[in-house]
C-alpha atoms as a PDB file:
ATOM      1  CA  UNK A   1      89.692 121.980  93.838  1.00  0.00           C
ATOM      2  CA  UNK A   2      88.056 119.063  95.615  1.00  0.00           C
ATOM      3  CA  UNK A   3      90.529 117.113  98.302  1.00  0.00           C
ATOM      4  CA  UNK A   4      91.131 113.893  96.024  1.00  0.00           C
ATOM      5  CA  UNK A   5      92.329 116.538  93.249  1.00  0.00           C
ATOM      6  CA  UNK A   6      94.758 118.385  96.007  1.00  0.00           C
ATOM      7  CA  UNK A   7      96.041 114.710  96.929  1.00  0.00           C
ATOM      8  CA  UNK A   8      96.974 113.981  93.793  1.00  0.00           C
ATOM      9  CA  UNK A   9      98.658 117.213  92.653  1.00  0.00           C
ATOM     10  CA  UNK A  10     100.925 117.050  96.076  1.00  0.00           C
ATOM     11  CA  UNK A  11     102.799 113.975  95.572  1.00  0.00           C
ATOM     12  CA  UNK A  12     101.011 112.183  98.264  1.00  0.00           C
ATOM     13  CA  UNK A  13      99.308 109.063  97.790  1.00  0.00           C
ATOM     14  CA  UNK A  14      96.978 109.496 100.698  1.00  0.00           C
ATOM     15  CA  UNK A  15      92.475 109.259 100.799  1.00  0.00           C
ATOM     16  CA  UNK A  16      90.470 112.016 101.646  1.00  0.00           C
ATOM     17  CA  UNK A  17      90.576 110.767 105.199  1.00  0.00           C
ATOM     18  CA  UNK A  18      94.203 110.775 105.541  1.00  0.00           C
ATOM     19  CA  UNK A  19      94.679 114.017 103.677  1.00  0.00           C
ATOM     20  CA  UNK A  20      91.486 115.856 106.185  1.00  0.00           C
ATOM     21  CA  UNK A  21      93.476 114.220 109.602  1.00  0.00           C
ATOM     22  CA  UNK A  22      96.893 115.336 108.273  1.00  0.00           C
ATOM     23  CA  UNK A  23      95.432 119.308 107.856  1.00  0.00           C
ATOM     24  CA  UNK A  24      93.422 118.763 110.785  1.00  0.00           C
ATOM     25  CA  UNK A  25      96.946 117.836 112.436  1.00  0.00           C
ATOM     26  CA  UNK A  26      99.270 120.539 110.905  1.00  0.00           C
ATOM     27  CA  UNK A  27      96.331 123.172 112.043  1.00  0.00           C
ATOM     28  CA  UNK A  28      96.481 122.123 115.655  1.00  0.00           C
ATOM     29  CA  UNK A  29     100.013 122.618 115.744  1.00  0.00           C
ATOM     30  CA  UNK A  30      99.973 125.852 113.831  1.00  0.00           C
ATOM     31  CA  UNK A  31      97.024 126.855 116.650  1.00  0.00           C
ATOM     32  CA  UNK A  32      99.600 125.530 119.380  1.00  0.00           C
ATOM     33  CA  UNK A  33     102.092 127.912 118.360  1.00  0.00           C
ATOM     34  CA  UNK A  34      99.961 131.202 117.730  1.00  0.00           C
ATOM     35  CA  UNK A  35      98.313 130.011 121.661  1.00  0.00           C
ATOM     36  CA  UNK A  36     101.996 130.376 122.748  1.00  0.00           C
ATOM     37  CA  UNK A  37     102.742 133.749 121.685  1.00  0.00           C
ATOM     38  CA  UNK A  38      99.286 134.924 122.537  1.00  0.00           C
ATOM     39  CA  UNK A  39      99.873 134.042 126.300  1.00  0.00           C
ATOM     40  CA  UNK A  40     103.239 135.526 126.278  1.00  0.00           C
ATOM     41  CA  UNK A  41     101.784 138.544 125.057  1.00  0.00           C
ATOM     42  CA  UNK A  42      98.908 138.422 127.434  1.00  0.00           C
ATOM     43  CA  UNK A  43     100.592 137.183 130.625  1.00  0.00           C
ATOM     44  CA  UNK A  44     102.569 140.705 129.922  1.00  0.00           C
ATOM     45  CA  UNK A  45      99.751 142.477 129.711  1.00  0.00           C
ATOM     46  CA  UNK A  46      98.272 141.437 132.247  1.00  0.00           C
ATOM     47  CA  UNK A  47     101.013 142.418 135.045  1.00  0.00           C
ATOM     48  CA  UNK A  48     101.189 145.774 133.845  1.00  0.00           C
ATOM     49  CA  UNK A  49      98.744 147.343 136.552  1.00  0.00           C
ATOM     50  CA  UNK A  50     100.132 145.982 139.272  1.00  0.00           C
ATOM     51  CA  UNK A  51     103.743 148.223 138.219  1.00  0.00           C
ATOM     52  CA  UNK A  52     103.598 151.562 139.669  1.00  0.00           C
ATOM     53  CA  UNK A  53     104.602 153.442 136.020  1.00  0.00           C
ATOM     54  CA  UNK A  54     100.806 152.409 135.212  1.00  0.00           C
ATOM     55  CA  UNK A  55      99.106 155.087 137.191  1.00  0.00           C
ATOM     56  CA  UNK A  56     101.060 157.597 134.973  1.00  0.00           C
ATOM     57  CA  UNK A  57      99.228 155.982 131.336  1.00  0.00           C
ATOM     58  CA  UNK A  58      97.303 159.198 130.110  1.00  0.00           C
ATOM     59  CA  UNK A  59      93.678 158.310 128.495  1.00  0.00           C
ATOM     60  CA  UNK A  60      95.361 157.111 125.163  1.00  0.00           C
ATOM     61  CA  UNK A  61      97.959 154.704 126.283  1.00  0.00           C
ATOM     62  CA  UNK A  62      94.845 153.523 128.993  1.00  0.00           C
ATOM     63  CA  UNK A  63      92.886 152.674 125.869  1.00  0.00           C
ATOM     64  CA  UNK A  64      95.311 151.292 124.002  1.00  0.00           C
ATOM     65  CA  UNK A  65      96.171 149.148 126.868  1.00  0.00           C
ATOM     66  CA  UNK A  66      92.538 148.111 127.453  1.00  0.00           C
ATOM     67  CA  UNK A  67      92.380 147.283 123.270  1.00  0.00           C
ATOM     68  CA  UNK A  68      95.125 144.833 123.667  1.00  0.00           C
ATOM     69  CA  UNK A  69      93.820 143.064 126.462  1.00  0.00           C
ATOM     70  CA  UNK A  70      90.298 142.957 125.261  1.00  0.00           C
ATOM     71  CA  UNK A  71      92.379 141.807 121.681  1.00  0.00           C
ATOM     72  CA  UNK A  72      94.484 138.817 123.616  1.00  0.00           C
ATOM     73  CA  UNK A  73      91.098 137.949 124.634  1.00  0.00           C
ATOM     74  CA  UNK A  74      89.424 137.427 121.720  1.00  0.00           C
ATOM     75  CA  UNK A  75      92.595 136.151 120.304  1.00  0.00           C
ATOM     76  CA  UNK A  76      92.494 133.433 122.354  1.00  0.00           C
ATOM     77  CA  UNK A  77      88.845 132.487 122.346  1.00  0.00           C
ATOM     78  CA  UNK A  78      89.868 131.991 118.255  1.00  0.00           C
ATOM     79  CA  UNK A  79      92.342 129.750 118.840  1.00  0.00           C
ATOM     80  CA  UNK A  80      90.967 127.182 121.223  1.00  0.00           C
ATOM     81  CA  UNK A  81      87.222 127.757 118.627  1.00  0.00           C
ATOM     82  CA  UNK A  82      88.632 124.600 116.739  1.00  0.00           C
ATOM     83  CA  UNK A  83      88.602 122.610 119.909  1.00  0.00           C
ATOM     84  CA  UNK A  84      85.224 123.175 120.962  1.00  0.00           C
ATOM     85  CA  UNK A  85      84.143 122.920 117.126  1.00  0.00           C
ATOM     86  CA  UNK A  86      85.916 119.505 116.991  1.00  0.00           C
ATOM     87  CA  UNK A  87      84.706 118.548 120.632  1.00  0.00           C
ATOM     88  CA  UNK A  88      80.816 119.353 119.013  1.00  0.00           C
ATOM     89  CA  UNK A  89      81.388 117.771 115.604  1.00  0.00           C
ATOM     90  CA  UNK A  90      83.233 114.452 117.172  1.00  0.00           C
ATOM     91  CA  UNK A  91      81.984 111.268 115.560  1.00  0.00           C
ATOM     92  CA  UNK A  92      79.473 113.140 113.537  1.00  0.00           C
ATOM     93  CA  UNK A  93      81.879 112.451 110.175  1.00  0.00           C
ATOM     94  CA  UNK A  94      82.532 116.509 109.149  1.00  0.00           C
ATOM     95  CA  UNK A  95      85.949 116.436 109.170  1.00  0.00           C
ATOM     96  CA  UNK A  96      86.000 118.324 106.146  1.00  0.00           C
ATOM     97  CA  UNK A  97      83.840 120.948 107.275  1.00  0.00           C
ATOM     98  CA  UNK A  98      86.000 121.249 110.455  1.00  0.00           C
ATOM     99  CA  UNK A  99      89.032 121.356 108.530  1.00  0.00           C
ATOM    100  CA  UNK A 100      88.006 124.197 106.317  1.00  0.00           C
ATOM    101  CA  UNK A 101      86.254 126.412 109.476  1.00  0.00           C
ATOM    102  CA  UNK A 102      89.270 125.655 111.443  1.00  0.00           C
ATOM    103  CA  UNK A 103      91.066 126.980 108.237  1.00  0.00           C
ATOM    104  CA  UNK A 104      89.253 130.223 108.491  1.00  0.00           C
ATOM    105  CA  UNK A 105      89.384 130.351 112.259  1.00  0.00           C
ATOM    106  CA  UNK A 106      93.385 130.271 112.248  1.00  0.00           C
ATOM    107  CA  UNK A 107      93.952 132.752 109.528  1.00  0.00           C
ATOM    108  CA  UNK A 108      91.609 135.353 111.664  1.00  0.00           C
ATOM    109  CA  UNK A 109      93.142 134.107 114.690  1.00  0.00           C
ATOM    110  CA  UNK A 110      96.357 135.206 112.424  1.00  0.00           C
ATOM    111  CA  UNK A 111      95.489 138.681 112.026  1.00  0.00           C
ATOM    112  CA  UNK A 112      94.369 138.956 115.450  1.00  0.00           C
ATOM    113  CA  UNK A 113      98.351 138.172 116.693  1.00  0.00           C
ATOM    114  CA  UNK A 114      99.247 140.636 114.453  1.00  0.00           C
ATOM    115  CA  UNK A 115      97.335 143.526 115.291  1.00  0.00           C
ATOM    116  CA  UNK A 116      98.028 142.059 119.042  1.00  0.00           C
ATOM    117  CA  UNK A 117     101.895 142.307 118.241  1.00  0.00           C
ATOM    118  CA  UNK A 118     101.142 145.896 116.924  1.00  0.00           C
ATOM    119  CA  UNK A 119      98.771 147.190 119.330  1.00  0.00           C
ATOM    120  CA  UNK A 120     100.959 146.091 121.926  1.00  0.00           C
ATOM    121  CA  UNK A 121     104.780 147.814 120.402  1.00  0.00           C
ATOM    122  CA  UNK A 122     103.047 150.690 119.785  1.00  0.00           C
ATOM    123  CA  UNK A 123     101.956 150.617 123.830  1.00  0.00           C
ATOM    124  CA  UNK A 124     105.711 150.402 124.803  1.00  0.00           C
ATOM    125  CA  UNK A 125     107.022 152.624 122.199  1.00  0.00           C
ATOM    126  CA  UNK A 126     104.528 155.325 123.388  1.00  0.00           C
ATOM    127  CA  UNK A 127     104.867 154.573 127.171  1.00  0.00           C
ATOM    128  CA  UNK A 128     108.881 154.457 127.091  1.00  0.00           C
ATOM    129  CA  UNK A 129     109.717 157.086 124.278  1.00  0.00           C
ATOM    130  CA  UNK A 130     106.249 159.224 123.687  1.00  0.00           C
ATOM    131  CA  UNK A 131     103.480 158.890 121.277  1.00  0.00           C
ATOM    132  CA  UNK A 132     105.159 159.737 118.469  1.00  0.00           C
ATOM    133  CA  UNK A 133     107.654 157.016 118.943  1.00  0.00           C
ATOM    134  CA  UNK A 134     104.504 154.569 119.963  1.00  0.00           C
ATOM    135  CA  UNK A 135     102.652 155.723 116.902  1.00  0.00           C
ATOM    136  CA  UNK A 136     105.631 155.286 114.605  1.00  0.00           C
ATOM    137  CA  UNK A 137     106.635 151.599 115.864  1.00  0.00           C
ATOM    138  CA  UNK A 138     102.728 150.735 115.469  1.00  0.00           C
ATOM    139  CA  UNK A 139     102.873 151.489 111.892  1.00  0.00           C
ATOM    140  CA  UNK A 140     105.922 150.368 111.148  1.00  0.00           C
ATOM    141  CA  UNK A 141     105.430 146.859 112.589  1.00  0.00           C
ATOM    142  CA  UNK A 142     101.809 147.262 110.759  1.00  0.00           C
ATOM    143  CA  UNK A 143     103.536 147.541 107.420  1.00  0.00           C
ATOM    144  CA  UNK A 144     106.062 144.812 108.099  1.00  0.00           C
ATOM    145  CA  UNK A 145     103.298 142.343 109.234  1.00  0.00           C
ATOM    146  CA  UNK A 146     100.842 142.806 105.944  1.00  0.00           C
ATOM    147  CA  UNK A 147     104.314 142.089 104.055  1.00  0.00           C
ATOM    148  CA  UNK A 148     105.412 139.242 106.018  1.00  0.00           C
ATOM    149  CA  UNK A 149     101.633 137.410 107.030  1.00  0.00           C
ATOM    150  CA  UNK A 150      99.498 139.012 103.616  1.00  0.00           C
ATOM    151  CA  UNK A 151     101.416 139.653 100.565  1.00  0.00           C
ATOM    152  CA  UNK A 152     104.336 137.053 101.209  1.00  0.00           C
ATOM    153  CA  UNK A 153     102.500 134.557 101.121  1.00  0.00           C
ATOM    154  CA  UNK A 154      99.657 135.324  98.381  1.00  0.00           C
ATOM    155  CA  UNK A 155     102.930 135.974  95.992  1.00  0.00           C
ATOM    156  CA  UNK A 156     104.423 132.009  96.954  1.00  0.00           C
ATOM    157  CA  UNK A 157     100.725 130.991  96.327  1.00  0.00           C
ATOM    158  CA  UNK A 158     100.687 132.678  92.903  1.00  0.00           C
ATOM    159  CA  UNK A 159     104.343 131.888  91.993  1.00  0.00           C
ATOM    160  CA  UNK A 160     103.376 127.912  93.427  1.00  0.00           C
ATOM    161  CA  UNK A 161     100.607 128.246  91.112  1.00  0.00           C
ATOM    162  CA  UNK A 162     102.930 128.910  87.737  1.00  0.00           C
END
């Protein structure tokens, strides 16, 4: 569906231009809010050496520490990727093709919150109430996640789509 097509089927009455700086616009914010949890999630992280419980972490909770941070990492290079995409494509007129990569960026930048979310409960589960506990949480949270961030929405797409 081309962008002219998408204006017209949303109510708006609104050029290509307007409708590529509005999604350009709604995706910064989205970014905004995914770079907030991130770095809550990362600041936390990221103090757990210095507490003296840390030295007790056997190999598997040590890895799966190590994951997560490595994971809040990359998670964050993702989200600021549109910047320094935009910053290089400024004034070159491809705000389409920055809308659409920045499209794909956030929805990988997406997953990688989840499996941040899950790597990280199943670190406290394990670490406060044993593996099986950590284990259990990390699926469970898993399961609710694909629900909530992959088949929710698909089925509003299909039923928006009827």
């Amino acid at each position: 569906m081309s962008h002219t097509e998408e204006s017209a089927d949303d109510g708006r009455h609104e050029s290509v231009e307007e409708q590529l700086d509005r999604n350009w616009l709604e995706l910064l914010q989205e970014l905004r809010v995914l770079q907030t949890g991130v770095q809550i999630l990362a600041g936390f992280l990221l103090t757990l050496p210095f507490q003296s419980r840390f030295e007790t972490l056997d190999r598997f909770e040590t890895t799966l520490y190590l994951a997560n941070v490595v994971l809040a990492a990359l998670t964050t290079a993702l989200i600021l990727l549109p910047v320094s995409v935009h910053r290089r494509l400024f004034r070159m007129h491809l705000k389409s093709t920055l809308v659409s990569s920045a499209d794909r960026i956030a929805k990988v930048a997406l997953a990688g919150v989840g499996l941040l979310s899950v790597g990280t409960s199943a670190l406290v589960f394990d670490v406060a109430a044993g593996r099986t506990a950590g284990l259990t949480a990390g699926a469970a949270l898993l399961a609710v996640l694909l629900v909530l961030l992959v088949y929710l929405p698909a089925r509003l797409r299909r039923q928006a789509r009827k």
